[in-house]
N, C-alpha and C. Protein backbone atom coordinates (compact mmCIF):
# COMPACT_ATOMS: atom_id res chain seq x y z
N UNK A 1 49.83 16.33 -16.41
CA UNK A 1 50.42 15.17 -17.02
C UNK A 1 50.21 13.96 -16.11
N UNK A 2 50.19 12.91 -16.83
CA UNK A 2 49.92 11.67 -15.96
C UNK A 2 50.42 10.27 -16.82
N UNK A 3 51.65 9.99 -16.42
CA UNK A 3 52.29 8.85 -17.18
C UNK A 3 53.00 9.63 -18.16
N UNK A 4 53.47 10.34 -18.18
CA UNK A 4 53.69 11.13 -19.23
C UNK A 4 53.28 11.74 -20.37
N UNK A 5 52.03 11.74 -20.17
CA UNK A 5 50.87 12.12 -21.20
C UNK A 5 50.09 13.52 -20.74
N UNK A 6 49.32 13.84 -21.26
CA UNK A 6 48.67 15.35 -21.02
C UNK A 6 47.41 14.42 -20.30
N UNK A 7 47.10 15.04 -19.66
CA UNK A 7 45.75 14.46 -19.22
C UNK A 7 44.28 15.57 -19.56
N UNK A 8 43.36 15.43 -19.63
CA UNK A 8 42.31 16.10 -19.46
C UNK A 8 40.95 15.76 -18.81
N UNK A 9 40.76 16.55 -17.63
CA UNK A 9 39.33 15.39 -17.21
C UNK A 9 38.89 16.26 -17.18
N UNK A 10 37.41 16.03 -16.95
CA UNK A 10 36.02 16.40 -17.93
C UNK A 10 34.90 16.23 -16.41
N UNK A 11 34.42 16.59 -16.26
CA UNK A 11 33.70 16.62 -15.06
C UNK A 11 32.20 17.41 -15.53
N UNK A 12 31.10 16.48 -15.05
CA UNK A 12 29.59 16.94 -15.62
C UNK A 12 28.93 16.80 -14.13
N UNK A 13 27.42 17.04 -13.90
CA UNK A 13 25.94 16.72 -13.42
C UNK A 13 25.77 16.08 -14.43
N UNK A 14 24.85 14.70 -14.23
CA UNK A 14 23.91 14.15 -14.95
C UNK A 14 22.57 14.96 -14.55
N UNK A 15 21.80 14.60 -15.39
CA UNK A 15 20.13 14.85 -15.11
C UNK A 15 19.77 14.27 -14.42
N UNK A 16 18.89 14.89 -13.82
CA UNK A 16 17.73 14.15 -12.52
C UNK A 16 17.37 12.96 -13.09
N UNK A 17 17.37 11.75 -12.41
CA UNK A 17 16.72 10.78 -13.36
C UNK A 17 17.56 9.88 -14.05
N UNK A 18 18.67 10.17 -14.64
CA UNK A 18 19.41 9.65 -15.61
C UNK A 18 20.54 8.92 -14.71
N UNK A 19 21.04 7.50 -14.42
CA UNK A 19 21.80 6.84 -14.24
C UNK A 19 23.06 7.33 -14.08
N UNK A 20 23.88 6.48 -13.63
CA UNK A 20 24.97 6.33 -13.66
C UNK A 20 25.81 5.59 -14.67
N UNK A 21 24.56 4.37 -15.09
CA UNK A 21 24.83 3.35 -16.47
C UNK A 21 24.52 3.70 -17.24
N UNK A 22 23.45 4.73 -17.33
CA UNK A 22 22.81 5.15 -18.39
C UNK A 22 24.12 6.28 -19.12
N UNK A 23 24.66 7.39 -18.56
CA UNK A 23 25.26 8.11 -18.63
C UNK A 23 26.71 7.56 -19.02
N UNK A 24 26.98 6.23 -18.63
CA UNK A 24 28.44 5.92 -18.83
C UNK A 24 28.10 5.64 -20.23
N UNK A 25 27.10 4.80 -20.66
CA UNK A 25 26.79 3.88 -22.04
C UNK A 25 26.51 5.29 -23.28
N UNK A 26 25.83 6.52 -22.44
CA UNK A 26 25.64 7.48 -23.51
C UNK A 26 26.80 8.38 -23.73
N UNK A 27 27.99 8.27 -22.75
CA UNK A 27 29.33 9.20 -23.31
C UNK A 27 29.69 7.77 -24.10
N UNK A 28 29.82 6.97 -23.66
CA UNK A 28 30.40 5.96 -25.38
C UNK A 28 30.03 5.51 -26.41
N UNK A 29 29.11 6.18 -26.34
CA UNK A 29 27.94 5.92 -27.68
C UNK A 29 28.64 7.07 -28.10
N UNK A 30 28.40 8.68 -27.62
CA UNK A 30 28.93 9.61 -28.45
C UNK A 30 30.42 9.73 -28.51
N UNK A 31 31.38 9.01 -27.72
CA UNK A 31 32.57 8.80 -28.34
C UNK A 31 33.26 8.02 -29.43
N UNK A 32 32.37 7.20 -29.68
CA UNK A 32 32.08 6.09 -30.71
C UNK A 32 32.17 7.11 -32.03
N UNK A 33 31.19 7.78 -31.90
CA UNK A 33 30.92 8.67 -33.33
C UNK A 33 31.79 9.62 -33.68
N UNK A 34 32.90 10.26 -32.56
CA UNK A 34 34.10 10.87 -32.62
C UNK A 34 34.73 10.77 -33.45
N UNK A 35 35.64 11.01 -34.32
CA UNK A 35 37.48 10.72 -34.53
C UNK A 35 38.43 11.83 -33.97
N UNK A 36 39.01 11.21 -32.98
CA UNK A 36 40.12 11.86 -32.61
C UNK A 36 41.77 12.04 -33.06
N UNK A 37 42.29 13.08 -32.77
CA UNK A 37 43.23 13.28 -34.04
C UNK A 37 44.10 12.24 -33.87
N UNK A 38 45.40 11.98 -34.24
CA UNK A 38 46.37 11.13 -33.80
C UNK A 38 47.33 11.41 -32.73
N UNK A 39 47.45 10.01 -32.39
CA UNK A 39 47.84 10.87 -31.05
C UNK A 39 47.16 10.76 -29.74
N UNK A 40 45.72 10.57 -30.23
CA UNK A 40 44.63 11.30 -29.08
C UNK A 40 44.12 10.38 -28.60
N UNK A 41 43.65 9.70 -27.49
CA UNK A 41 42.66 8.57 -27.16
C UNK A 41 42.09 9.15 -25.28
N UNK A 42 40.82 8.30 -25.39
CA UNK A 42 39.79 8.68 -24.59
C UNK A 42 39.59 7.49 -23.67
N UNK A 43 39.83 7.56 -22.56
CA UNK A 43 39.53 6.56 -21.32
C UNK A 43 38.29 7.23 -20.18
N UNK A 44 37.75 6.21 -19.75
CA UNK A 44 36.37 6.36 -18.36
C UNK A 44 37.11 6.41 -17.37
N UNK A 45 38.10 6.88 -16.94
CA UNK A 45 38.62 6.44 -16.08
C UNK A 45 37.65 7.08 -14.07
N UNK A 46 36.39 6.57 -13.53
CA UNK A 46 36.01 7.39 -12.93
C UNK A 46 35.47 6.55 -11.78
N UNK A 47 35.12 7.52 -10.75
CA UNK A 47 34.80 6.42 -9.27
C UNK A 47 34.05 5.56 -9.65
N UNK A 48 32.75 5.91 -10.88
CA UNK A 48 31.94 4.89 -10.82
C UNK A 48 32.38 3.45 -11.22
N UNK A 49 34.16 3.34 -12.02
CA UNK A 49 34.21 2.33 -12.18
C UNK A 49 34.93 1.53 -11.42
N UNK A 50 35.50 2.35 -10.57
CA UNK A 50 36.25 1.85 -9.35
C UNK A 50 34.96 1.35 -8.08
N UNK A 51 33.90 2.10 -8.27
CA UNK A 51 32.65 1.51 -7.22
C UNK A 51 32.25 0.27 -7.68
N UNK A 52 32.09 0.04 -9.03
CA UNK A 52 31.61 -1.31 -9.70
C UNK A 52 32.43 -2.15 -9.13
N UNK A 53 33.80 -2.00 -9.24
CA UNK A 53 34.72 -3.19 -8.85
C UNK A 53 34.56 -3.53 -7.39
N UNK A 54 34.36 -2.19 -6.42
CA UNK A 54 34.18 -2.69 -5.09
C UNK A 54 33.28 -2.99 -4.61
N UNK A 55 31.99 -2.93 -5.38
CA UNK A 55 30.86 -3.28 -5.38
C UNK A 55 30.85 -5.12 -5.46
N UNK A 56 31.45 -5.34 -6.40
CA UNK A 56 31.97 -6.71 -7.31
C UNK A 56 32.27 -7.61 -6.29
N UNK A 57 33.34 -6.89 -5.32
CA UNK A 57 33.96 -7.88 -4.14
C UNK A 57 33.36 -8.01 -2.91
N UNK A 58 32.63 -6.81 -2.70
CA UNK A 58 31.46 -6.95 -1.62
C UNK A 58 30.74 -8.33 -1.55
N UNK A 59 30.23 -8.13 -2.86
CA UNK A 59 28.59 -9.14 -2.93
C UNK A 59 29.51 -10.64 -2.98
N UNK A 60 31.02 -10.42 -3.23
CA UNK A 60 31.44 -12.09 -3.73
C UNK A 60 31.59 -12.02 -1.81
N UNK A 61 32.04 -11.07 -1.22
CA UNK A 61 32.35 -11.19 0.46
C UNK A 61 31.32 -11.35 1.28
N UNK A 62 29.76 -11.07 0.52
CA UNK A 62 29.08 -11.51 1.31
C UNK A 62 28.39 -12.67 1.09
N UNK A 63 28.61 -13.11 -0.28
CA UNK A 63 28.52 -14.63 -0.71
C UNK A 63 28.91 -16.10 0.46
N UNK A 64 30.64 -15.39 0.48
CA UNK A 64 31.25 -16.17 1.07
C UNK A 64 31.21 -16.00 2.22
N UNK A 65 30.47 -14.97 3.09
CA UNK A 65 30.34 -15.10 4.68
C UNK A 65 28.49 -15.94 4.62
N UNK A 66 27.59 -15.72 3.80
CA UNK A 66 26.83 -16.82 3.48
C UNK A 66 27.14 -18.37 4.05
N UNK A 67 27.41 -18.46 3.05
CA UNK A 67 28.57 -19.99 2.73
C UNK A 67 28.89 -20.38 4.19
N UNK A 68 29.88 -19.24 4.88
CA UNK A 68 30.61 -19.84 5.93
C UNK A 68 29.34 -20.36 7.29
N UNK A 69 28.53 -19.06 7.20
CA UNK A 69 27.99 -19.12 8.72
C UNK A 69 26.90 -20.08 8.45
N UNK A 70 26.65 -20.77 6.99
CA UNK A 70 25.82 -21.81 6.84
C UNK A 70 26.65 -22.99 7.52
N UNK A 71 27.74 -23.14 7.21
CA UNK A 71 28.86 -23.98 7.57
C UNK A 71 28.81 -24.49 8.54
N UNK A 72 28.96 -23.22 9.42
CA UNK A 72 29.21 -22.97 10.90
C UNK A 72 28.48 -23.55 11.85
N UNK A 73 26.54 -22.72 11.52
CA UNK A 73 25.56 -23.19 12.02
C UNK A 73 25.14 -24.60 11.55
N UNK A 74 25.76 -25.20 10.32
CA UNK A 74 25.49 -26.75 10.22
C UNK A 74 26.31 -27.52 11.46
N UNK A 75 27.33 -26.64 11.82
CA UNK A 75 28.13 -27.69 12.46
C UNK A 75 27.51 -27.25 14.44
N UNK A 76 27.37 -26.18 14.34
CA UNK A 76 27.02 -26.77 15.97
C UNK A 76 25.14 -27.26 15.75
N UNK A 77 24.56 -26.77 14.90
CA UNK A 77 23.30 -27.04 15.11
C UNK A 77 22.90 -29.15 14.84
N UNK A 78 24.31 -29.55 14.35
CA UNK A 78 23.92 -30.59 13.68
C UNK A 78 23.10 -31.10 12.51
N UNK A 79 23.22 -30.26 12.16
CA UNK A 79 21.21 -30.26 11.22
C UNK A 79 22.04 -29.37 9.90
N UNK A 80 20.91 -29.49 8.98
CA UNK A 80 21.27 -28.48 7.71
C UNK A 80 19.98 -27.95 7.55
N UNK A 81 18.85 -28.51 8.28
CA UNK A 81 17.30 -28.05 8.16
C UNK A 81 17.44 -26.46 8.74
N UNK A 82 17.69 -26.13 9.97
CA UNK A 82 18.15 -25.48 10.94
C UNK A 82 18.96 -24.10 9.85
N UNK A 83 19.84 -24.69 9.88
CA UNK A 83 20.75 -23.51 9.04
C UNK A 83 19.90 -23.22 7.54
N UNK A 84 19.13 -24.35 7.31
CA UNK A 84 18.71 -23.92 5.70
C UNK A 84 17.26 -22.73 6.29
N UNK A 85 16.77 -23.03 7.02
CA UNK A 85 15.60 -22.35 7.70
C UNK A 85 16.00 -20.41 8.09
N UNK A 86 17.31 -20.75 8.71
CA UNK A 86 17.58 -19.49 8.89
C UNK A 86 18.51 -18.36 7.60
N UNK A 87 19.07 -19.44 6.56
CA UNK A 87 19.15 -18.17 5.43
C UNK A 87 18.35 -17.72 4.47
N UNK A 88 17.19 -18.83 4.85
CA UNK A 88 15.74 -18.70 3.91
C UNK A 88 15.16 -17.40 4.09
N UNK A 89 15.39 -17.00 5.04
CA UNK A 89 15.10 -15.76 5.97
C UNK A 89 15.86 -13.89 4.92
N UNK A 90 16.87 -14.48 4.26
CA UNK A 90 18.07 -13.46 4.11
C UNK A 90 17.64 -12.86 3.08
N UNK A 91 16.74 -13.76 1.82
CA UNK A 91 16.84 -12.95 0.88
C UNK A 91 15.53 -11.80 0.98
N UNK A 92 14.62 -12.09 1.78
CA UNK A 92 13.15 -11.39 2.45
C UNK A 92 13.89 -10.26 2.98
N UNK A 93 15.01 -10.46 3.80
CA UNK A 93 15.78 -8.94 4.42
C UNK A 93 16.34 -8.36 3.37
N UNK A 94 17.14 -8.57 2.11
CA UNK A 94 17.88 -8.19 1.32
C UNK A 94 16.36 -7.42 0.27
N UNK A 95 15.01 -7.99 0.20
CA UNK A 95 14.02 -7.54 -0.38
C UNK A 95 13.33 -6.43 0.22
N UNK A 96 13.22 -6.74 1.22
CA UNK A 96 12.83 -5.07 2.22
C UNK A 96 14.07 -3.80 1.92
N UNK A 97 15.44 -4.12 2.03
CA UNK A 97 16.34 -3.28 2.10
C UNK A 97 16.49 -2.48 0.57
N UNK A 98 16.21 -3.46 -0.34
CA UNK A 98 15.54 -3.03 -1.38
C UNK A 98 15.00 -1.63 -2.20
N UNK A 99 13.61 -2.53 -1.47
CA UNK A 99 12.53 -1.61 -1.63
C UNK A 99 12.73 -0.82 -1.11
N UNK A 100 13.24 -0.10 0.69
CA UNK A 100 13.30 0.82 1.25
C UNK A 100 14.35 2.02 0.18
N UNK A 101 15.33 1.29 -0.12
CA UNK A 101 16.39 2.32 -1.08
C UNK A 101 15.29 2.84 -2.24
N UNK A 102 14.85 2.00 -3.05
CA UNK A 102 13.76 2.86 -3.85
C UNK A 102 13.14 4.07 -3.39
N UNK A 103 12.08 3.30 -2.44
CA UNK A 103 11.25 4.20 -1.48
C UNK A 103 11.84 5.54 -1.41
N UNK A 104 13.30 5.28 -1.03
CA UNK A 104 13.61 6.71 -0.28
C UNK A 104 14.93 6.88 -1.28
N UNK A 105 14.56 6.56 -3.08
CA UNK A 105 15.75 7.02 -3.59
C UNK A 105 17.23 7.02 -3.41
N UNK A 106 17.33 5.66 -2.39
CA UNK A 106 18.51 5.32 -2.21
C UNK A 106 19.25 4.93 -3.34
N UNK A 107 20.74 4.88 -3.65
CA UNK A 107 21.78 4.38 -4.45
C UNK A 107 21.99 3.15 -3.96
N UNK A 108 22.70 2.53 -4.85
CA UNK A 108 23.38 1.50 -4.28
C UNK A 108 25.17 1.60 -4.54
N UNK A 109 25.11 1.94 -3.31
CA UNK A 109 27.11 2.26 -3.67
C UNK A 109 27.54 1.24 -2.82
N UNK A 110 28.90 1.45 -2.42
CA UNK A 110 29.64 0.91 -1.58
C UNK A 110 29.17 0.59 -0.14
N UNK A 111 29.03 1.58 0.22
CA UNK A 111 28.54 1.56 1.72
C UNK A 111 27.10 0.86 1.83
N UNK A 112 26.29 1.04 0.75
CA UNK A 112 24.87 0.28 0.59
C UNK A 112 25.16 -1.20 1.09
N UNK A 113 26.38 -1.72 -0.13
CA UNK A 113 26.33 -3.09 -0.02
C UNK A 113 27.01 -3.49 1.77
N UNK A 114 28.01 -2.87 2.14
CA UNK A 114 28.14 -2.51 3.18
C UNK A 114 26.97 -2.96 3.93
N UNK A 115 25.82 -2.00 4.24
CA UNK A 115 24.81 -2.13 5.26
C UNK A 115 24.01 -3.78 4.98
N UNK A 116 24.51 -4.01 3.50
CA UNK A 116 23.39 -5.26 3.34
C UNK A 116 24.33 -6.56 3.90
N UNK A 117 25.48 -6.50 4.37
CA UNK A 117 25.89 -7.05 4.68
C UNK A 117 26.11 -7.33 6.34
N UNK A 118 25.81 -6.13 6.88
CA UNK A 118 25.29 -5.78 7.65
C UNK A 118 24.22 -6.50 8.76
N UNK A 119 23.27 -6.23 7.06
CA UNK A 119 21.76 -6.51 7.95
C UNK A 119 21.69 -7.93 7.65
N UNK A 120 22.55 -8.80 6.73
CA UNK A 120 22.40 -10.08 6.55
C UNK A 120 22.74 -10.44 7.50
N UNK A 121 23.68 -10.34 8.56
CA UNK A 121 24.66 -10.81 10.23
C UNK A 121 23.25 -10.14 11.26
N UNK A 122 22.51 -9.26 11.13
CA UNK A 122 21.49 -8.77 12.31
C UNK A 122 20.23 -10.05 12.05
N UNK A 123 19.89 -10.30 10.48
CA UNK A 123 18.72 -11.11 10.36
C UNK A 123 19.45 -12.50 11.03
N UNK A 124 20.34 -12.94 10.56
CA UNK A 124 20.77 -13.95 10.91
C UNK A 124 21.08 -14.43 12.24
N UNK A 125 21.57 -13.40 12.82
CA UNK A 125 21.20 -13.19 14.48
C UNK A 125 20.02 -13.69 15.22
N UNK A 126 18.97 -12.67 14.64
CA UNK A 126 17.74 -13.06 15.39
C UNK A 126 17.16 -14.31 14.93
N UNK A 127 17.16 -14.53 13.96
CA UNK A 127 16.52 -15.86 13.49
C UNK A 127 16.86 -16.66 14.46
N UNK A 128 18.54 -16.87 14.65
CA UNK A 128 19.59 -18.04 15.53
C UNK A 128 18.70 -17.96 17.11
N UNK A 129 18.55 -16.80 17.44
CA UNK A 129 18.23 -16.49 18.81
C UNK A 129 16.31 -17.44 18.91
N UNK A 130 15.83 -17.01 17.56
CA UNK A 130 14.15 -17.45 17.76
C UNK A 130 14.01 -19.35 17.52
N UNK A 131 15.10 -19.40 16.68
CA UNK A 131 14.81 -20.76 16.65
C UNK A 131 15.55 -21.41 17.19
N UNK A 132 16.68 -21.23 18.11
CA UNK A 132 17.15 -21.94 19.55
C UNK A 132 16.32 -21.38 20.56
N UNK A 133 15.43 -20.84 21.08
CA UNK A 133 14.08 -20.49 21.93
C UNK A 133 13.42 -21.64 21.43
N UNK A 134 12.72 -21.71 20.36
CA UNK A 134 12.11 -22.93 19.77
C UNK A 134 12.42 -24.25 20.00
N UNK A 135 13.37 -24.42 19.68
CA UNK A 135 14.35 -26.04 19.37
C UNK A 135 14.31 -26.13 21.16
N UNK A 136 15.04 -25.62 22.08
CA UNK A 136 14.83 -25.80 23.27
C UNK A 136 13.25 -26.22 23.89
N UNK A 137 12.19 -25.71 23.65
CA UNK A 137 11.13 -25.39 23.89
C UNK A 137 10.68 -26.96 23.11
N UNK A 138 10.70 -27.13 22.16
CA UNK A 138 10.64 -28.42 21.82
C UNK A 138 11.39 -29.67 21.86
N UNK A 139 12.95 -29.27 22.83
CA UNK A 139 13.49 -30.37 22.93
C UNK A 139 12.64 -30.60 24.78
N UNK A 140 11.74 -29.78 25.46
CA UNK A 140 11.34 -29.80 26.13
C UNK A 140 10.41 -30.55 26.45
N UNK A 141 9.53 -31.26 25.02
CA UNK A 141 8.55 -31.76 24.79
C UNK A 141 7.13 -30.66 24.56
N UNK A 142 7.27 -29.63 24.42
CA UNK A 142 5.96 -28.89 23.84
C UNK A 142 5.68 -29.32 22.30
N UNK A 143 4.90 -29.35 22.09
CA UNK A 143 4.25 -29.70 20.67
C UNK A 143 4.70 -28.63 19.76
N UNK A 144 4.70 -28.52 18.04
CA UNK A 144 5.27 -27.91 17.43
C UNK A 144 4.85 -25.92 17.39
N UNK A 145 3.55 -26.39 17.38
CA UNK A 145 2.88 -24.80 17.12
C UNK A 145 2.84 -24.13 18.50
N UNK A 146 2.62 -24.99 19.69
CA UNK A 146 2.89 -24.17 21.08
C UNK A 146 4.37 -23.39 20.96
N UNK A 147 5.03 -24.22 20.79
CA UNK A 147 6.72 -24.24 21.10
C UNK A 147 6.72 -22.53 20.25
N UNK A 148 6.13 -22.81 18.41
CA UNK A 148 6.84 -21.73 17.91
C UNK A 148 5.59 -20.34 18.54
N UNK A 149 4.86 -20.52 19.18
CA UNK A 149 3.56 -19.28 19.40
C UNK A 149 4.24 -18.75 20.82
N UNK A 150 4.96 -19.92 21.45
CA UNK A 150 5.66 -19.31 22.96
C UNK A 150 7.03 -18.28 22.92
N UNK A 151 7.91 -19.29 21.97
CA UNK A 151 9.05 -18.85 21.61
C UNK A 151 9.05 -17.58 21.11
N UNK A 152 7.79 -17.46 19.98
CA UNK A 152 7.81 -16.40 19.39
C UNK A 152 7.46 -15.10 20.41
N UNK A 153 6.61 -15.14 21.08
CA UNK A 153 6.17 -14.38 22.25
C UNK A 153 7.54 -13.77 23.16
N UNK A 154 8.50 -14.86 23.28
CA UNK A 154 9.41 -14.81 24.30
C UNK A 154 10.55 -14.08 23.71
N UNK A 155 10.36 -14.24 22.32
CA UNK A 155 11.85 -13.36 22.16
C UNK A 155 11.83 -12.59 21.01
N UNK A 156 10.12 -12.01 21.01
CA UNK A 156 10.15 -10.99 19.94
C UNK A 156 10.46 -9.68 20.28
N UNK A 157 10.22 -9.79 21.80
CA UNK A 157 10.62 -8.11 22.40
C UNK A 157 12.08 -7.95 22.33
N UNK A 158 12.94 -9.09 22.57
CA UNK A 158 14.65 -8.64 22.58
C UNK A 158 14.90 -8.39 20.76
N UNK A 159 14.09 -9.17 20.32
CA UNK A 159 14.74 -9.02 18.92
C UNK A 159 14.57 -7.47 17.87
N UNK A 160 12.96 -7.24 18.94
CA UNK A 160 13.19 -6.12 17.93
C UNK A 160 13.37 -5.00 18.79
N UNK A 161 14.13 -4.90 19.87
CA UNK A 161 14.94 -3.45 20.69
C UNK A 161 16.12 -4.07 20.06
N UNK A 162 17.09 -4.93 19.94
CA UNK A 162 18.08 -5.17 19.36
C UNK A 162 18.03 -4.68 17.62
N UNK A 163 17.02 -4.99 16.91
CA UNK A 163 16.99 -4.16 15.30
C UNK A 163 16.60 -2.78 15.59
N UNK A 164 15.86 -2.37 16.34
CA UNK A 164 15.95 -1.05 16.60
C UNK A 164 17.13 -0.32 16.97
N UNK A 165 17.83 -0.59 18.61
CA UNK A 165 18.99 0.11 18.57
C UNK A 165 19.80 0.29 17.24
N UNK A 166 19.98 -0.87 16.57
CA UNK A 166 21.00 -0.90 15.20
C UNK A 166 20.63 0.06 14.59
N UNK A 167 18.95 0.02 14.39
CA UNK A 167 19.05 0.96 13.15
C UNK A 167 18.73 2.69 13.95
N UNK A 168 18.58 2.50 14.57
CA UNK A 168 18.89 4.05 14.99
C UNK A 168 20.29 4.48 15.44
N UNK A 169 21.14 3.46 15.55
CA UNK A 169 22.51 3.67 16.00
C UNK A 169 23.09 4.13 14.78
């Protein structure tokens, strides 16, 4: 009983292959065609729709940490070029992370959005780190393409033992 009602839950495998959306849309298609006696009514009540919702607040939480650290980096960098340069960067990481879940039959659950939120604060990291190497290097007076061919040289080795540890951590 649950609320004072009888309860009955129903528990399946989907097919290899077959969704999670796919599977929700095809039990209500065939509940649709039902009549149940009086009395009787039928609810989804299941993680996947409780994942949708936390799924929902993720992507609005990583919206709004977006937003902020654009904010942020407008305000010490002075600039909006600067900060626009480095989230230009985010959606190329969010496109690799992607593809890799395909690749390797990843889901996208909770914890997914999780890691993409994640890796949006690691890209955003290194970017901050390559183009203050840069900006220094050219507030130095080096010319534009030296500055980014030096910089780049200078702090591609920390950047990627720093994405490495992460992702093997």
């Amino acid at each position: 009983r649950y609320d004072g009602k009888v309860n009955v839950t129903l528990v399946g495998r989907r097919k290899l292959g077959v969704g999670a959306n796919e599977m929700t849309e095809a039990l209500a298609t065939l509940m649709r065609t039902r009549t149940l006696p009086r009395g009787y009514s039928w609810t989804q009540e299941n993680a996947f729709r409780q994942s949708e919702v936390e799924m929902a607040e993720l992507t609005d939480a990583m919206y709004l940490g977006i937003v902020l650290v654009f904010l942020l980096m407008g305000i010490l960098f002075e600039s909006i070029v600067l900060p626009g340069a480095i989230l230009f960067t985010i959606p190329f990481a969010l496109l690799g992370a992607a593809l890799s879940l395909r690749f390797f039959f990843g889901s996208l659950d909770v914890m997914c959005f999780v890691g993409f939120i994640l890796l949006c604060g690691i890209v955003v990291n290194n970017v901050i780190v390559l183009l203050d190497c840069i900006h220094r290097l050219r507030a130095d007076g080096m010319p534009r393409d030296q500055a980014i061919l030096l910089g780049t040289r200078q702090r591609l080795r920390p950047i990627v033992m720093t994405a490495t540890t992460t992702i093997v951590g």
